[in-house]
C-alpha atoms as a PDB file:
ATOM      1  CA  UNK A   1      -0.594  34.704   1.943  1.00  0.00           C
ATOM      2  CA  UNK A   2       2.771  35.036   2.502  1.00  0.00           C
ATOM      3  CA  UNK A   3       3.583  31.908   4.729  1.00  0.00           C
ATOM      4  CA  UNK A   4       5.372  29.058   2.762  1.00  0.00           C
ATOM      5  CA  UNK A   5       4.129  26.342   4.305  1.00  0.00           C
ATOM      6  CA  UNK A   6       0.288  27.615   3.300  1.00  0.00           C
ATOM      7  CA  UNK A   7      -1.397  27.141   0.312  1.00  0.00           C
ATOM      8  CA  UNK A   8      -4.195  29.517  -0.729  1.00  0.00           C
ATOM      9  CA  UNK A   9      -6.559  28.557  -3.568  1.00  0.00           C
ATOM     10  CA  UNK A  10      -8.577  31.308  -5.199  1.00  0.00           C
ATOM     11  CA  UNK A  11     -10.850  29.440  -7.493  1.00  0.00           C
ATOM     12  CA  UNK A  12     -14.251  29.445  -7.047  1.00  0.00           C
ATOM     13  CA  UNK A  13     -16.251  26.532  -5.136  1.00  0.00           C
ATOM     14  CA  UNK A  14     -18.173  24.535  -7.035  1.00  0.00           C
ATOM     15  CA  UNK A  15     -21.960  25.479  -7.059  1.00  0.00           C
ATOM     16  CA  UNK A  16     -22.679  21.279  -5.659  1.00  0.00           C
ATOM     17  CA  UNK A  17     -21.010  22.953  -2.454  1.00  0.00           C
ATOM     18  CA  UNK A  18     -23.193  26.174  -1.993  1.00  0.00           C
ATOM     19  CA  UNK A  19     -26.009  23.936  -2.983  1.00  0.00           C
ATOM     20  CA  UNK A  20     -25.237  21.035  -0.324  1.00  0.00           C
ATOM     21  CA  UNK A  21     -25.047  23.993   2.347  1.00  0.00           C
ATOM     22  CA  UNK A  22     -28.322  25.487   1.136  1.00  0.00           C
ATOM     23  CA  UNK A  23     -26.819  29.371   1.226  1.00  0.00           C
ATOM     24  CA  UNK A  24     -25.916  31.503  -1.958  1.00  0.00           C
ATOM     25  CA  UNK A  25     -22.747  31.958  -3.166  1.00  0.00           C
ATOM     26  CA  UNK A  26     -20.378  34.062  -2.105  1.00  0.00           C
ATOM     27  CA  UNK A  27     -16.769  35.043  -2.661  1.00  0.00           C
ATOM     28  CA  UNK A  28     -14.568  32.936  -0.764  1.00  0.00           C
ATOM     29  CA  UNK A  29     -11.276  31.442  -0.813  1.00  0.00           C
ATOM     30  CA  UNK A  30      -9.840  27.924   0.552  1.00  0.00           C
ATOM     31  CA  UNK A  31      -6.750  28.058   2.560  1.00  0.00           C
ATOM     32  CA  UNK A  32      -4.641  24.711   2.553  1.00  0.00           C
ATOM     33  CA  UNK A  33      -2.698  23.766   5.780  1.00  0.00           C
ATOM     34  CA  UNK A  34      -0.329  21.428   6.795  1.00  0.00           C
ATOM     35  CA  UNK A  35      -1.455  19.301   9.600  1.00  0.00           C
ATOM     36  CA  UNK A  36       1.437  17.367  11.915  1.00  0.00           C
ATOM     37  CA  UNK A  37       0.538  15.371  14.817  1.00  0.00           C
ATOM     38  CA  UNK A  38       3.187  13.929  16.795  1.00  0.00           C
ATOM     39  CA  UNK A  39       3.261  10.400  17.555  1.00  0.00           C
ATOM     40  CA  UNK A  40       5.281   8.045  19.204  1.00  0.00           C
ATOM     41  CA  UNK A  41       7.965   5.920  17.830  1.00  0.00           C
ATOM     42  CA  UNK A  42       6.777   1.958  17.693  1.00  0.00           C
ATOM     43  CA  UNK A  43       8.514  -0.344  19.835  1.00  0.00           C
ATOM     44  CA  UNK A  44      10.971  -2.131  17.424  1.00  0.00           C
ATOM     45  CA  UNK A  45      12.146  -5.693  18.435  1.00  0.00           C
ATOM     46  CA  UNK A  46      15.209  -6.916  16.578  1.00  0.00           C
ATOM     47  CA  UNK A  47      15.350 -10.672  15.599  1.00  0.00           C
ATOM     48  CA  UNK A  48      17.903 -12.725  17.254  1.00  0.00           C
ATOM     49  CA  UNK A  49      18.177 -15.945  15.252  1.00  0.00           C
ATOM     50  CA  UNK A  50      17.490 -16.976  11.822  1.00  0.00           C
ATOM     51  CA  UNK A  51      14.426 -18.570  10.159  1.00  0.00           C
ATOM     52  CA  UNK A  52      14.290 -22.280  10.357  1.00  0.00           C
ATOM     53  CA  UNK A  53      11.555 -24.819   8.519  1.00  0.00           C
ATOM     54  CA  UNK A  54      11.159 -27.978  10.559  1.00  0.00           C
ATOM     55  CA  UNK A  55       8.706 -29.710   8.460  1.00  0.00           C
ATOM     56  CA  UNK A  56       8.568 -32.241   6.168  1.00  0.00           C
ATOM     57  CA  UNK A  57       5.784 -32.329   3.690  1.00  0.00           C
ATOM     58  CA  UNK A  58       3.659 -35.643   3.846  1.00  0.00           C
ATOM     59  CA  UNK A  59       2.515 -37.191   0.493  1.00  0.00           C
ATOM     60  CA  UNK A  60      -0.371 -35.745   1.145  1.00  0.00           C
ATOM     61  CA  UNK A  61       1.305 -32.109   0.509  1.00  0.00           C
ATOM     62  CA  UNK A  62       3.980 -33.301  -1.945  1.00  0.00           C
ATOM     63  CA  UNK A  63       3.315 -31.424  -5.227  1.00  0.00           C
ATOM     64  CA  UNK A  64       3.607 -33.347  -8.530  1.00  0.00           C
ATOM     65  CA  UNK A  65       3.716 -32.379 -11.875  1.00  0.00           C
ATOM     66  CA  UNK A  66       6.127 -30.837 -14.537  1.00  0.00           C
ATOM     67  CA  UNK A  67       8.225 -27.932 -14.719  1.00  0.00           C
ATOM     68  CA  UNK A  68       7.162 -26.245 -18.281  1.00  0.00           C
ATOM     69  CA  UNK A  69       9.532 -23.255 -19.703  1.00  0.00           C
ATOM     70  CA  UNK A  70       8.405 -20.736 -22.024  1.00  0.00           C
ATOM     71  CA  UNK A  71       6.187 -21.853 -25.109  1.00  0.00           C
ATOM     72  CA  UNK A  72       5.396 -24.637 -22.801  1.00  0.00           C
ATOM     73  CA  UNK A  73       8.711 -26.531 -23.433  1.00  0.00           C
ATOM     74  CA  UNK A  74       8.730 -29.123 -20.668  1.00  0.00           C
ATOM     75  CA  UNK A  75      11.905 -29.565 -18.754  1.00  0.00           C
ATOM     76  CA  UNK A  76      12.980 -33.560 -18.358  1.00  0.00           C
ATOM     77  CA  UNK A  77      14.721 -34.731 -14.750  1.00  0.00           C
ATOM     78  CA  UNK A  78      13.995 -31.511 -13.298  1.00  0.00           C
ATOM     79  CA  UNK A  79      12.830 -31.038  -9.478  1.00  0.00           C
ATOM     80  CA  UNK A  80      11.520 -27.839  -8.051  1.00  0.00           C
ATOM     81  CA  UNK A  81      10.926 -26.837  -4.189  1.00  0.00           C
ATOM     82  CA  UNK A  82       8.455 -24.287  -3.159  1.00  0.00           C
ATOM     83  CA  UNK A  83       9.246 -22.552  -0.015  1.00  0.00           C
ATOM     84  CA  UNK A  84       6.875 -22.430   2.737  1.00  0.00           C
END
């Protein structure tokens, strides 16, 4: 009771619990543990160049419409581009 890094819990279990393990209950107390598991560091790979886009969009994926503001105020002249 005296280590920091546990974490002892005196209140009582539920009755659900003694019930789902079919005994009576009895005094008990629940003692909370930190668990740490080493693991091993990920392999990291480091990007060498930038992002490029090589594509143009065909009229089949053009987008059309209208840019609208708020209170749907429509903007005149206005062209938008979605990245991909």
């Amino acid at each position: 009771m005296e280590e920091a890094d546990f974490e002892v819990e005196l209140t009582p279990v539920p009755t659900t619990v003694w019930a789902g393990l079919r005994t009576a209950p009895r005094p008990c107390f629940r003692l909370r543990v930190p668990v740490r598991r080493e693991r091993a560091m990920p392999v990291i790979h480091r990007v060498l160049f930038p992002a490029t886009l090589q594509a143009t969009p065909t009229p089949a994926e053009a987008l059309l419409g209208c840019v609208v503001g708020p209170g749907t105020c429509r903007f005149r002249a206005r062209s938008s581009s979605c990245p991909r």
